[in-house]
C-alpha atoms as a PDB file:
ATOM      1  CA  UNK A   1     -32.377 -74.264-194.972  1.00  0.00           C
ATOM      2  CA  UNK A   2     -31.632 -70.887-193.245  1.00  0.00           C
ATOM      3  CA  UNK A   3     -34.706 -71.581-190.622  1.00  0.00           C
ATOM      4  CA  UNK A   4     -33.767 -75.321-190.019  1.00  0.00           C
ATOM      5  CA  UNK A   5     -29.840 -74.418-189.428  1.00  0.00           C
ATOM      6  CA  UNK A   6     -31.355 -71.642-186.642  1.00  0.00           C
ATOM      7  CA  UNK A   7     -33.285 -74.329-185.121  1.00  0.00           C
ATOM      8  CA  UNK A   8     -30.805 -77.329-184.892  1.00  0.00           C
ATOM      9  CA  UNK A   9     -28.635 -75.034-183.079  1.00  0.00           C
ATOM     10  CA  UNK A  10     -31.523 -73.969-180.534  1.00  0.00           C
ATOM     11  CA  UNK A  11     -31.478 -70.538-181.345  1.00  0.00           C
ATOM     12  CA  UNK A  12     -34.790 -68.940-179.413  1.00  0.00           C
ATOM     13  CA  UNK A  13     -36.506 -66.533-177.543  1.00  0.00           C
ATOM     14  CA  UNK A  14     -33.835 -64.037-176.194  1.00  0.00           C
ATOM     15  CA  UNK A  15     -30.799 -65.276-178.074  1.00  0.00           C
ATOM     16  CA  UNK A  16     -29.449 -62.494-180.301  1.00  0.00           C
ATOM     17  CA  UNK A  17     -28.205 -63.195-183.864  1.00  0.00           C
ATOM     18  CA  UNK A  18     -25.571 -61.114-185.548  1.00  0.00           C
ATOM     19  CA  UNK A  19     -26.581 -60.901-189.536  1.00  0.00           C
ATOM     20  CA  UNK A  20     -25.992 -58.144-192.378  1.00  0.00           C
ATOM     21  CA  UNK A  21     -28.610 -55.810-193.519  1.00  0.00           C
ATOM     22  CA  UNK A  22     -27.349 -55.536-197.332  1.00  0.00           C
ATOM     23  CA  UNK A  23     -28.608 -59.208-198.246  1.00  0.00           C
ATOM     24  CA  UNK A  24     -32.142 -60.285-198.870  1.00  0.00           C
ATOM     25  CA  UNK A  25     -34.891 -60.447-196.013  1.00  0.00           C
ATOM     26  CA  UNK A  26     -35.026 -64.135-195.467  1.00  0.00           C
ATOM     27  CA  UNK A  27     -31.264 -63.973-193.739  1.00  0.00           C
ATOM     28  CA  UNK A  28     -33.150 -61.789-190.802  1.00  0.00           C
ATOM     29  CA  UNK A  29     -36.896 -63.167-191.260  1.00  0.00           C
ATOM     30  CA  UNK A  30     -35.229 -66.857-190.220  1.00  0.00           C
ATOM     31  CA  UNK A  31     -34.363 -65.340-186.725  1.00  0.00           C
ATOM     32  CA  UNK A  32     -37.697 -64.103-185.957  1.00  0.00           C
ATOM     33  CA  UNK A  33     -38.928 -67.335-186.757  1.00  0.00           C
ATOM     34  CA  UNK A  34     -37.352 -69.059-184.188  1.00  0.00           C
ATOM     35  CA  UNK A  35     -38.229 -65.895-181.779  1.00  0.00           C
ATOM     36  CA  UNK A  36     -34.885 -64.633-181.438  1.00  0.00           C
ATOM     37  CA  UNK A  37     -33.523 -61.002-182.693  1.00  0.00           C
ATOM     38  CA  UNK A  38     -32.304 -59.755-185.687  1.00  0.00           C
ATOM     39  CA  UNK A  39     -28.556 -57.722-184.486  1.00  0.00           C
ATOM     40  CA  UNK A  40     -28.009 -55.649-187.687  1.00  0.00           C
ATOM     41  CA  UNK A  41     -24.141 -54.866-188.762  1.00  0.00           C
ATOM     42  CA  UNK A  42     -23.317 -52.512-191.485  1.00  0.00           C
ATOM     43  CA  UNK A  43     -20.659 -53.432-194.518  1.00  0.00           C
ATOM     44  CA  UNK A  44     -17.080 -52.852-194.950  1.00  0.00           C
ATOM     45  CA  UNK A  45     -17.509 -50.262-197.811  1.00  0.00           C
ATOM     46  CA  UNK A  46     -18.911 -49.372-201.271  1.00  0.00           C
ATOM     47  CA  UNK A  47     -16.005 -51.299-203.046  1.00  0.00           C
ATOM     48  CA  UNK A  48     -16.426 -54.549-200.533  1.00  0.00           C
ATOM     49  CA  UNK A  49     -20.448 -54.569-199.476  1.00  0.00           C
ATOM     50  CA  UNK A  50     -19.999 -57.773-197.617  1.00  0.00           C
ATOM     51  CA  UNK A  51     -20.704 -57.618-193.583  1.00  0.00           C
ATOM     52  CA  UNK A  52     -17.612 -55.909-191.727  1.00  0.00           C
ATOM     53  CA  UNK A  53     -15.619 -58.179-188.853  1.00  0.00           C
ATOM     54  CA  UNK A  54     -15.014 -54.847-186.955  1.00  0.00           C
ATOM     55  CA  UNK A  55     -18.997 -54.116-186.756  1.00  0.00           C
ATOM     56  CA  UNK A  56     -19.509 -57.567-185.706  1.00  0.00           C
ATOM     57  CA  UNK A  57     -17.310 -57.455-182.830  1.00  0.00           C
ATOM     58  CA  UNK A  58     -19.068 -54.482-181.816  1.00  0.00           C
ATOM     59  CA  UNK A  59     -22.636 -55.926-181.425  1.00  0.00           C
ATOM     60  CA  UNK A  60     -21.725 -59.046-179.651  1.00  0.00           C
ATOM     61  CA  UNK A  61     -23.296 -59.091-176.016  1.00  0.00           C
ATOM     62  CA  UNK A  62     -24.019 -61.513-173.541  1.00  0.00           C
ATOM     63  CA  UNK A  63     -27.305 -62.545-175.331  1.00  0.00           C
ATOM     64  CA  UNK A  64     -25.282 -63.168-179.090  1.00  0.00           C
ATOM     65  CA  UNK A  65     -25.820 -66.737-179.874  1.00  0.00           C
ATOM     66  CA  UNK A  66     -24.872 -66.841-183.601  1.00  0.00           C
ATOM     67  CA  UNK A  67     -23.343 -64.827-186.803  1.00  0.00           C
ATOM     68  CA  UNK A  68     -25.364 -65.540-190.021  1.00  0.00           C
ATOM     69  CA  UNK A  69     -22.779 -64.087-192.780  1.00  0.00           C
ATOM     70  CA  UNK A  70     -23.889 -63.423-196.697  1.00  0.00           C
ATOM     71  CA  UNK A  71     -21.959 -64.253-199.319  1.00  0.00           C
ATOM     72  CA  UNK A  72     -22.953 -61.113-201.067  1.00  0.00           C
ATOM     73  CA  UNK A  73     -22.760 -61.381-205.097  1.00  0.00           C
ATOM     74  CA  UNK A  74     -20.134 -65.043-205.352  1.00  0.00           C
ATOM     75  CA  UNK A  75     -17.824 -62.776-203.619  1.00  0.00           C
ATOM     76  CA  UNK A  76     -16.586 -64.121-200.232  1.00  0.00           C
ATOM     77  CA  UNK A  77     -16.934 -62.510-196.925  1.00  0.00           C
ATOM     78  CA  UNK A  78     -14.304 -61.941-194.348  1.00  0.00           C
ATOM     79  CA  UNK A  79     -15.186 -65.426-193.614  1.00  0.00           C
ATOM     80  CA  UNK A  80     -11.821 -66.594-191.800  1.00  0.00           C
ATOM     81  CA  UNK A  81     -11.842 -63.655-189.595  1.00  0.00           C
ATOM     82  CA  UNK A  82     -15.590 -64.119-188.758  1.00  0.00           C
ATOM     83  CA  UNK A  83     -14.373 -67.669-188.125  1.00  0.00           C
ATOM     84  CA  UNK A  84     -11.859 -66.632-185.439  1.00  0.00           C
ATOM     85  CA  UNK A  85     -14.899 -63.845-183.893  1.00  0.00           C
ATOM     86  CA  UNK A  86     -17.027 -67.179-183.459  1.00  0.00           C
ATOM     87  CA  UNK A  87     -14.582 -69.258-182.354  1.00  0.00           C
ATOM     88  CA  UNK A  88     -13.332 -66.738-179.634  1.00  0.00           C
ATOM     89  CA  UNK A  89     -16.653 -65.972-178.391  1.00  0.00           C
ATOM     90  CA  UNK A  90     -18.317 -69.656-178.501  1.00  0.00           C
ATOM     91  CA  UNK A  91     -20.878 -68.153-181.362  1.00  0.00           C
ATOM     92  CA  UNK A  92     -22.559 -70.207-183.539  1.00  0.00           C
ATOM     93  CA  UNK A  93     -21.550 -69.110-187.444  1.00  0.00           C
ATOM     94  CA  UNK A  94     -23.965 -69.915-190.087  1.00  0.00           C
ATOM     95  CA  UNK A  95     -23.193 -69.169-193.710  1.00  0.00           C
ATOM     96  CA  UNK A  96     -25.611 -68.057-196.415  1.00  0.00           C
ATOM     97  CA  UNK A  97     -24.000 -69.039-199.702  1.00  0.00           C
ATOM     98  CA  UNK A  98     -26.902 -68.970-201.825  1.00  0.00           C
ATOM     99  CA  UNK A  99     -25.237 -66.526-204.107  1.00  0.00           C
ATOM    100  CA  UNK A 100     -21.856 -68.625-203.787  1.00  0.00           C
ATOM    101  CA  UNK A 101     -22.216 -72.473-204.418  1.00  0.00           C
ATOM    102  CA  UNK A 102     -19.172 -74.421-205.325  1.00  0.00           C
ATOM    103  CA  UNK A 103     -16.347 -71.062-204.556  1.00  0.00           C
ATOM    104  CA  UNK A 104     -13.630 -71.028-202.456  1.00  0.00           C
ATOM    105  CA  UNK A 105     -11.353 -69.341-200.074  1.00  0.00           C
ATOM    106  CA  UNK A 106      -7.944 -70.159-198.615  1.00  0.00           C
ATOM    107  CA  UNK A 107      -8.656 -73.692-199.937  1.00  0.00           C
ATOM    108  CA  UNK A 108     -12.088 -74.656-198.624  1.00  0.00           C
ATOM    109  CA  UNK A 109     -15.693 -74.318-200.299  1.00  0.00           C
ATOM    110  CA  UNK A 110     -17.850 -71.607-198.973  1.00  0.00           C
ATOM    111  CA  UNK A 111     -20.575 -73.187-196.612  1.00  0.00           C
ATOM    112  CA  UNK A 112     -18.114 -75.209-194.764  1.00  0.00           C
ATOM    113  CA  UNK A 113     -16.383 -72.587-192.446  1.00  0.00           C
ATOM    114  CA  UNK A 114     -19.333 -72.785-189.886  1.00  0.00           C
ATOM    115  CA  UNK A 115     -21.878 -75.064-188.451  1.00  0.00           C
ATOM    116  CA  UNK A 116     -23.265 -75.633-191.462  1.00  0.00           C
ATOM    117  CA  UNK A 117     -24.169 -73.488-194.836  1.00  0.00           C
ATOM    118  CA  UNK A 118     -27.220 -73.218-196.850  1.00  0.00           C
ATOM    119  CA  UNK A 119     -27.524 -72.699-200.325  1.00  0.00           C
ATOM    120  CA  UNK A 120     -30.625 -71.290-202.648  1.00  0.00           C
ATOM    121  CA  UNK A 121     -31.537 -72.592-206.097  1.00  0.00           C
ATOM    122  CA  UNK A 122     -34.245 -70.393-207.093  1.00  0.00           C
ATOM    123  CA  UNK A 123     -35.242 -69.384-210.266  1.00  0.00           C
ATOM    124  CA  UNK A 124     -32.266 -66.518-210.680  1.00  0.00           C
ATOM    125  CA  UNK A 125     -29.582 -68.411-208.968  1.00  0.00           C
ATOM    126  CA  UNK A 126     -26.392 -69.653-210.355  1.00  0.00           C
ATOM    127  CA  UNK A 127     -27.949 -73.400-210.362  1.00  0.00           C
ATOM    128  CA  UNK A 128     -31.725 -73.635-210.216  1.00  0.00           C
ATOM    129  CA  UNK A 129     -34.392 -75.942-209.658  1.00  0.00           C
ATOM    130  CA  UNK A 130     -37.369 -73.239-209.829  1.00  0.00           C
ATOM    131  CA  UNK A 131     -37.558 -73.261-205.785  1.00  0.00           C
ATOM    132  CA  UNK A 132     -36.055 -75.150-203.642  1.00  0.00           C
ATOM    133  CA  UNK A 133     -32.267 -75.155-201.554  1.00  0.00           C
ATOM    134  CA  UNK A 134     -30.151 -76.930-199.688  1.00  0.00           C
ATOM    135  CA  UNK A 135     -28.184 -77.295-195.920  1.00  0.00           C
ATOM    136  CA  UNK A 136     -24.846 -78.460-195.376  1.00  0.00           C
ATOM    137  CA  UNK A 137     -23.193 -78.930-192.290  1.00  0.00           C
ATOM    138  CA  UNK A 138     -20.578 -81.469-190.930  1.00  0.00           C
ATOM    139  CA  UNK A 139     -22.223 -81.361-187.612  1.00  0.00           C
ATOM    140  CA  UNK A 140     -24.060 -84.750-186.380  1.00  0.00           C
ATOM    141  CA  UNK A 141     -26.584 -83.084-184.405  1.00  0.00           C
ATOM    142  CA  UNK A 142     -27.512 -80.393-187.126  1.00  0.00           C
ATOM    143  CA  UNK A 143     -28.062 -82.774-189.805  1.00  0.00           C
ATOM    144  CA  UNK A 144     -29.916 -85.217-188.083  1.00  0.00           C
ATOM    145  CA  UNK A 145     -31.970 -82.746-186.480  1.00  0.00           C
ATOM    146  CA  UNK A 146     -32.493 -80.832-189.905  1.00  0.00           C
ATOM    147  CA  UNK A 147     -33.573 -83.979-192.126  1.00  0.00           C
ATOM    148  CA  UNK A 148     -36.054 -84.928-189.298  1.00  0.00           C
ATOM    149  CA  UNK A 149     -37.567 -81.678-189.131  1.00  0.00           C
ATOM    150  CA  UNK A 150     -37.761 -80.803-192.722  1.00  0.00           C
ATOM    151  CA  UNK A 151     -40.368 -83.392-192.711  1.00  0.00           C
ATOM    152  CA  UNK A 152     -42.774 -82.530-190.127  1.00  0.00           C
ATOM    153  CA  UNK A 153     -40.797 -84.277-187.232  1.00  0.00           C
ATOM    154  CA  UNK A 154     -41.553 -87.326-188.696  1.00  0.00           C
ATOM    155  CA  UNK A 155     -38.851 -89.978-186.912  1.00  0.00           C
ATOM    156  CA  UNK A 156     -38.694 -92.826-189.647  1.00  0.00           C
ATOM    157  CA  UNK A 157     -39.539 -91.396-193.774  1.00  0.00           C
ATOM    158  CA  UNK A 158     -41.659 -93.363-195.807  1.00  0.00           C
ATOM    159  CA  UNK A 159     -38.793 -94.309-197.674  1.00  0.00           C
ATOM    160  CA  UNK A 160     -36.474 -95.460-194.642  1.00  0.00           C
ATOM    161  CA  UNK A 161     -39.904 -97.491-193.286  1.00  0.00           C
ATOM    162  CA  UNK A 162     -39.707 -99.502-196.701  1.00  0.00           C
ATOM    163  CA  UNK A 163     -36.082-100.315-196.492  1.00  0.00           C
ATOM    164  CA  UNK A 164     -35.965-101.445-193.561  1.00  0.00           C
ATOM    165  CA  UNK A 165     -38.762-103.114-193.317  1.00  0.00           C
ATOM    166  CA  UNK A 166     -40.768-101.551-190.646  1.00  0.00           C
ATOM    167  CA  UNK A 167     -44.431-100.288-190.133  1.00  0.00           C
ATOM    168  CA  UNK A 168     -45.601 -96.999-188.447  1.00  0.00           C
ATOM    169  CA  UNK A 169     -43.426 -93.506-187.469  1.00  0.00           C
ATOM    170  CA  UNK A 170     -43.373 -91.249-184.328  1.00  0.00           C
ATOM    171  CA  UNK A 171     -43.259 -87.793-184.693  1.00  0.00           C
ATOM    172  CA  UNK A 172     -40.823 -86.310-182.373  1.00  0.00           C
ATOM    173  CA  UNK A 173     -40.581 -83.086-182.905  1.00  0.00           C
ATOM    174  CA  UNK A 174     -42.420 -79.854-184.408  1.00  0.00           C
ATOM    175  CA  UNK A 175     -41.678 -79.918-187.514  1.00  0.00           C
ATOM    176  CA  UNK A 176     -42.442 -78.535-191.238  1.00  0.00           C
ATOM    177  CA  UNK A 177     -42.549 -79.461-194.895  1.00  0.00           C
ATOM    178  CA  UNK A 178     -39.537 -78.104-196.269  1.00  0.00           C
ATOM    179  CA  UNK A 179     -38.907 -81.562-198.385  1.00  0.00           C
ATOM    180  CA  UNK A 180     -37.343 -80.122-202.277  1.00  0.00           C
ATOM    181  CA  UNK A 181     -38.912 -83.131-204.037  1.00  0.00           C
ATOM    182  CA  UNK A 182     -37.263 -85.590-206.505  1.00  0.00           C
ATOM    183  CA  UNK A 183     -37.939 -83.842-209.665  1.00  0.00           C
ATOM    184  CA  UNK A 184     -36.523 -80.606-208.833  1.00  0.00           C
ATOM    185  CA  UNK A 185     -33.453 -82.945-207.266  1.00  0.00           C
ATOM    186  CA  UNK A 186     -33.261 -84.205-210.918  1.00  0.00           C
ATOM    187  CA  UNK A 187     -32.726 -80.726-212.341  1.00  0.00           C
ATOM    188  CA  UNK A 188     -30.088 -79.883-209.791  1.00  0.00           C
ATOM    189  CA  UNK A 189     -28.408 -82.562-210.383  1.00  0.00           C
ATOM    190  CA  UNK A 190     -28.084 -81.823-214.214  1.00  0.00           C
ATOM    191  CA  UNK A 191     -27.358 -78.676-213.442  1.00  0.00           C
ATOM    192  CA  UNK A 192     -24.607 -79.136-211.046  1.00  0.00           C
ATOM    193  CA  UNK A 193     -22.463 -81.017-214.090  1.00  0.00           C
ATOM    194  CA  UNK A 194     -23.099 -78.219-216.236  1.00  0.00           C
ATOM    195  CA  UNK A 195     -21.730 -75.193-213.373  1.00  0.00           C
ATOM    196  CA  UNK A 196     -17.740 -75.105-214.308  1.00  0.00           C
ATOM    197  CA  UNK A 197     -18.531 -74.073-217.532  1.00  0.00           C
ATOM    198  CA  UNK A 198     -21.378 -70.836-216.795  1.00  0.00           C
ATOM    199  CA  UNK A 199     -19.161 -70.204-214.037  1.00  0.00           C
ATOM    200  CA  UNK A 200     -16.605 -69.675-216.601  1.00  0.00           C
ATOM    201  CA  UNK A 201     -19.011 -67.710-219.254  1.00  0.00           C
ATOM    202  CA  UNK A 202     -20.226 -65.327-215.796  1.00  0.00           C
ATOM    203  CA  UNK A 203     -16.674 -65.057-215.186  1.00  0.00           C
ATOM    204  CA  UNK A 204     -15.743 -63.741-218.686  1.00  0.00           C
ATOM    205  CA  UNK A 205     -18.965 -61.555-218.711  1.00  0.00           C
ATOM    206  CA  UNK A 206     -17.985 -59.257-215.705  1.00  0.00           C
ATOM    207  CA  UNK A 207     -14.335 -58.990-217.110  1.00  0.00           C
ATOM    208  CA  UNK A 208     -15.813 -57.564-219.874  1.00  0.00           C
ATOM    209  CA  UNK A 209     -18.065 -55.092-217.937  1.00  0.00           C
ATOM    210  CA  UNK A 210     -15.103 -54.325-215.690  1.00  0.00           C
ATOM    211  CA  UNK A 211     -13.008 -53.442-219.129  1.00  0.00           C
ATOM    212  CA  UNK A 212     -16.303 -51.447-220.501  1.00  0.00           C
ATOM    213  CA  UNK A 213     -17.002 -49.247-217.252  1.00  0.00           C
ATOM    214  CA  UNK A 214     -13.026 -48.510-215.989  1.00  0.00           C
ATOM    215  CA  UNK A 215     -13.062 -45.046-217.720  1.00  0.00           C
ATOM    216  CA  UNK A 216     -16.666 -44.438-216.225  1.00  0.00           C
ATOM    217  CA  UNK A 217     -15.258 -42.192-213.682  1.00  0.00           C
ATOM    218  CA  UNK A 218     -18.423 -41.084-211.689  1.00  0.00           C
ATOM    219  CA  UNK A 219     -19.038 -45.427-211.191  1.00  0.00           C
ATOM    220  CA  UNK A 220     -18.052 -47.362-208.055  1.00  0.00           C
ATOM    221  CA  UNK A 221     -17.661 -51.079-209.320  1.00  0.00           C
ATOM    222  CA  UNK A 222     -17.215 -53.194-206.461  1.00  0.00           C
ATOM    223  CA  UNK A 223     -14.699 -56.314-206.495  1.00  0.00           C
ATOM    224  CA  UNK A 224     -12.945 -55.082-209.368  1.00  0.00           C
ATOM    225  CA  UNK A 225      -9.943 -55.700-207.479  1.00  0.00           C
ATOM    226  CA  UNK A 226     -11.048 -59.370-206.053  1.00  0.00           C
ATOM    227  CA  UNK A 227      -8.490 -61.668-207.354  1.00  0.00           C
ATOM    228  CA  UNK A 228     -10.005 -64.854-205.703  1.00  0.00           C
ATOM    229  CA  UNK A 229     -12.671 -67.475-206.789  1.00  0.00           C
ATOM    230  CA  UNK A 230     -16.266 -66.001-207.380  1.00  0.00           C
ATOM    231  CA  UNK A 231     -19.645 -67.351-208.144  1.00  0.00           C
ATOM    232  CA  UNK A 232     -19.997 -64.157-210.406  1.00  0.00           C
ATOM    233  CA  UNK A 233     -23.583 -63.856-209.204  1.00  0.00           C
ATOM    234  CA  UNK A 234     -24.091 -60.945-209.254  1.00  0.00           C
ATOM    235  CA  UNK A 235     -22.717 -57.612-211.217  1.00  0.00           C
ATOM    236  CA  UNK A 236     -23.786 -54.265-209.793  1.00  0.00           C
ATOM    237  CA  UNK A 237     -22.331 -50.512-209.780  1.00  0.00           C
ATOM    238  CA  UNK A 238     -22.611 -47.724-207.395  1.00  0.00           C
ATOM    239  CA  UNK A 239     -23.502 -44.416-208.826  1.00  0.00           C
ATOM    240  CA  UNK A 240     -21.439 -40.954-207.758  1.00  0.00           C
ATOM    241  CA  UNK A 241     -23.035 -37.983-207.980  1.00  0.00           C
ATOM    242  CA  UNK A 242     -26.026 -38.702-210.284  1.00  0.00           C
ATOM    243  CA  UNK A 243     -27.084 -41.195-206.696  1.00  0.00           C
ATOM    244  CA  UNK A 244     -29.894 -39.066-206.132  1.00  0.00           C
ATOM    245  CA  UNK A 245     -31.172 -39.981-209.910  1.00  0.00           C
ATOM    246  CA  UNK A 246     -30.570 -43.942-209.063  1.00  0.00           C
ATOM    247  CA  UNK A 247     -34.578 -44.664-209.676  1.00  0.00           C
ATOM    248  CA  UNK A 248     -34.422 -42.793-212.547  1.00  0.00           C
ATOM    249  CA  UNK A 249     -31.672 -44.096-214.083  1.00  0.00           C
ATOM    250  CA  UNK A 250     -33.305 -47.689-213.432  1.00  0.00           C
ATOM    251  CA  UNK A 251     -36.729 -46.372-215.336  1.00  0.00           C
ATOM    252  CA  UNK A 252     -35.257 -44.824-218.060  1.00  0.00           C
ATOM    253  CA  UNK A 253     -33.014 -48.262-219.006  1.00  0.00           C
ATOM    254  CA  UNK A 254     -36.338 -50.273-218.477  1.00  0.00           C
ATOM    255  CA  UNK A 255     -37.176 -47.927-221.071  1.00  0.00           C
ATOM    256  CA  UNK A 256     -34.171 -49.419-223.330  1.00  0.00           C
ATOM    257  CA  UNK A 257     -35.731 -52.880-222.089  1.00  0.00           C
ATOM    258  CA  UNK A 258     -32.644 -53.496-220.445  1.00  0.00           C
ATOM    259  CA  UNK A 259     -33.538 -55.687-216.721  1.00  0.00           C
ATOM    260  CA  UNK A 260     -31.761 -53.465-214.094  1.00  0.00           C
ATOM    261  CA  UNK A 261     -32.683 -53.821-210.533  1.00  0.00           C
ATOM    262  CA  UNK A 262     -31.139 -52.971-206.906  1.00  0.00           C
ATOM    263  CA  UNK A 263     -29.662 -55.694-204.665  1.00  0.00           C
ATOM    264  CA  UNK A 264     -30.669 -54.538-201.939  1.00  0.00           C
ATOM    265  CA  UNK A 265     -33.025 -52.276-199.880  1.00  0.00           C
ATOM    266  CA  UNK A 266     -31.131 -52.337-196.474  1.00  0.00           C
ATOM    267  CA  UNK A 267     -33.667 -54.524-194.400  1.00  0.00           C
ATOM    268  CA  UNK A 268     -33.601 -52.458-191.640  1.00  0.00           C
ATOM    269  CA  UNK A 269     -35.582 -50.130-193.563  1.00  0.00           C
ATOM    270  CA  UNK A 270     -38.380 -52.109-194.322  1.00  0.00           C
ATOM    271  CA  UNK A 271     -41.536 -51.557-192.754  1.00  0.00           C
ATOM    272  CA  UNK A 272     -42.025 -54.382-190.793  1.00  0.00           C
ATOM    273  CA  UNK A 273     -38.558 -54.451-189.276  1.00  0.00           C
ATOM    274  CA  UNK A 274     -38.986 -50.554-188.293  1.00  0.00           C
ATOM    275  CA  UNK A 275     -42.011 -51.147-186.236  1.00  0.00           C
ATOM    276  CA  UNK A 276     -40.938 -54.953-184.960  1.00  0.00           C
ATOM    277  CA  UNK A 277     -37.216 -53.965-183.793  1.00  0.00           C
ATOM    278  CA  UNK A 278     -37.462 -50.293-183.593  1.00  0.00           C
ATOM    279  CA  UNK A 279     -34.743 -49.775-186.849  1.00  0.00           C
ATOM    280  CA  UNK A 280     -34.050 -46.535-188.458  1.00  0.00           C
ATOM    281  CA  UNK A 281     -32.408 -44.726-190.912  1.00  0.00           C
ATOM    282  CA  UNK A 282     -29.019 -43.985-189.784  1.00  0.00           C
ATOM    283  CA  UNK A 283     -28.187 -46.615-187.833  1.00  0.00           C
ATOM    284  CA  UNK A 284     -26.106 -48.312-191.011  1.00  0.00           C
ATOM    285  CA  UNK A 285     -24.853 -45.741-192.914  1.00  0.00           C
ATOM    286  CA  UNK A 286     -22.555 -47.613-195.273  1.00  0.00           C
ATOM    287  CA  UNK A 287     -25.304 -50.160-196.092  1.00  0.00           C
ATOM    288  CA  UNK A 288     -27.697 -47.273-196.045  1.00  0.00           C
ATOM    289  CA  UNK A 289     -25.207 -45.253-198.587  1.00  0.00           C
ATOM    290  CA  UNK A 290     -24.857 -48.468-200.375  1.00  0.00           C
ATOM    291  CA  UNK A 291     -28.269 -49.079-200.962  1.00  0.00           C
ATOM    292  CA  UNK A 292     -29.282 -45.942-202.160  1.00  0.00           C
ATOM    293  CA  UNK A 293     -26.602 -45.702-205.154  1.00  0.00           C
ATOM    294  CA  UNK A 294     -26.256 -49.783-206.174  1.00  0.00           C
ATOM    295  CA  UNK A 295     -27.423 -50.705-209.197  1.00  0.00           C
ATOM    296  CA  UNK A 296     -27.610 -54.515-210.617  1.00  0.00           C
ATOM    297  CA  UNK A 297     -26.620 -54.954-214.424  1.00  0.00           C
ATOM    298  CA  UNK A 298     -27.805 -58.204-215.968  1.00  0.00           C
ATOM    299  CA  UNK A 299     -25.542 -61.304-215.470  1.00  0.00           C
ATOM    300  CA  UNK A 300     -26.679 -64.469-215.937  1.00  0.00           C
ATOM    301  CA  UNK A 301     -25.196 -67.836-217.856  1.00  0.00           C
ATOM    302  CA  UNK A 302     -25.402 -67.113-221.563  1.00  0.00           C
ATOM    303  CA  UNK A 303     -25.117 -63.398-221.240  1.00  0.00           C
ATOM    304  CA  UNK A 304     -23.101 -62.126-225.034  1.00  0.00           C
ATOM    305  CA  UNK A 305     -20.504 -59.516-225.383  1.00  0.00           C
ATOM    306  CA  UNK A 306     -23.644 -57.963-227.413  1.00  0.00           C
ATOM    307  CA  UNK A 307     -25.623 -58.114-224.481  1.00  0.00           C
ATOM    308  CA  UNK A 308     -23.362 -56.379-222.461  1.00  0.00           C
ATOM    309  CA  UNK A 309     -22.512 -53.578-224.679  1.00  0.00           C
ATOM    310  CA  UNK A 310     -26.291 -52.650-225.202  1.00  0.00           C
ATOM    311  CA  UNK A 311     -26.842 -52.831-221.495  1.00  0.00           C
ATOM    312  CA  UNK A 312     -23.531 -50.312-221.091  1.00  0.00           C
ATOM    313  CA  UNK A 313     -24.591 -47.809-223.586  1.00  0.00           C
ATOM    314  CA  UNK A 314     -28.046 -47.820-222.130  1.00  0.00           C
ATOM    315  CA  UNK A 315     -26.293 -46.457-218.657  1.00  0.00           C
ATOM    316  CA  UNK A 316     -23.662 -44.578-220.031  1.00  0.00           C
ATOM    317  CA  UNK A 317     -27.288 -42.907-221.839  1.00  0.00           C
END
């Protein structure tokens, strides 16, 4: 979804693309893939790890194109201010919600504020059909563009050949298989009926963590204070000063077979992107400080008060 937004907007060789580095790789990998460059801005801060408005502004140049934001954990970004960046500077603005389907903010769903917003339903998302994901945009041009290419170019599908009656296809354009295929549809579709409700149960699960951990006083616990709507995707802590132990800590509650991970490595500090752009510790240091002491507690639909108190004596351990 992320690749064919990038190319219905004709991002390419020499355009630059503003994105965050706290989300996972496929934001960034998406701009290479339409030859462009990866322009990485830090986060606002421990408590609010979402891509900063005030970094953005400061990495716009004459080659920025386009902002890809990231809905980091259901919690919305600065999106309206982003909004008013793009707008100002004739930028592109495309939103990766896959951690944030059906939330809002100021009265409109998240996906909606730019050209068009894409949405992930893999196995550990909030709705899931195994693989698969989805683009929205309200932009002609985009969606045309995107349901052509998501099936090799192809100008007329199979099925719109049968309806109307017609015999052969042109392929117009280079194109790819990125079709999510009817059965998978199916389960989405179930799914989607069933979402008020676990968005409720995730809701009442990370009250209950927040109510557990507030007298943990060497914990960071970001959005505590969010008031707003949420997709409650994700519930993570930032260590004080055991930070240097984070790896540690993560091993020893494997240990207590308790499923903690870190969300995320800072892409910049991948291999790949250090030799391919030239990245380097340093150049991020909130998303750099971020990654280093985050750590991801289990949240998911059916999660139990039990559940969550054996997961918080296993850290407070």
């Amino acid at each position: 979804a992320l690749h064919l937004a990038l190319q219905s907007i004709g991002i390419g060789s020499g355009d630059e693309v503003i994105c965050p580095s706290m989300t996972f790789v496929a934001s960034s990998n998406v701009i290479l893939y339409n030859g462009a460059k990866p322009v990485f801005a830090d986060i606002i801060s421990l408590e609010n790890p979402v891509i900063s408005p005030l970094d953005i502004k400061r990495k716009i140049t004459s080659r920025t194109k386009a902002i890809i934001v990231m809905h980091y954990g259901g919690y919305p970004c600065e999106i309206e201010e982003i909004a008013q960046i793009a707008k100002k500077h004739s930028l592109f603005l495309i939103e990766d919600a896959a951690h944030a389907p059906l939330v809002k903010c100021s009265g409109k769903f998240l996906g909606t504020f730019g050209e068009a917003g894409c949405f992930s339903f893999y196995a550990n998302k909030n709705i899931t059909t195994a693989e698969g994901g989805m683009l929205i945009t309200n932009n002609k041009k985009i969606a045309e563009q995107a349901r052509r290419n998501r099936s090799h170019g192809i100008s007329h599908l199979a099925h719109e050949r049968f309806t109307a009656g017609t015999v052969g296809y042109d392929v117009v354009d280079l194109g790819f298989n990125y079709r999510i295929d009817e059965i998978r549809a199916a389960m989405g579709i179930v799914q989607l009926k069933r979402m008020k409700k676990a968005k409720a149960n995730r809701k009442r699960a990370v009250e209950y963590y927040n109510y557990l951990l507030k007298d943990f006083s060497n914990l960071i616990i970001p959005f505590s204070r969010y008031k707003g709507d949420s997709a409650y995707h994700l519930f993570g802590v930032v260590l004080g000063h055991s930070a240097d132990n984070r790896d540690k800590i993560i091993k020893q509650m494997h240990a207590d077979r308790v499923q903690v991970s870190n969300h995320y490595t800072p892409v910049h500090l991948f291999n790949y992107y250090r030799k391919k752009l030239g990245t380097h510790k340093g150049m991020l240091p909130v998303t750099e400080e971020y990654g280093r002491r985050q750590i991801t507690l289990p949240l998911y639909n059916a999660i139990s008060e039990e559940d969550i108190e054996e997961v918080v004596i296993s850290l407070q351990k």
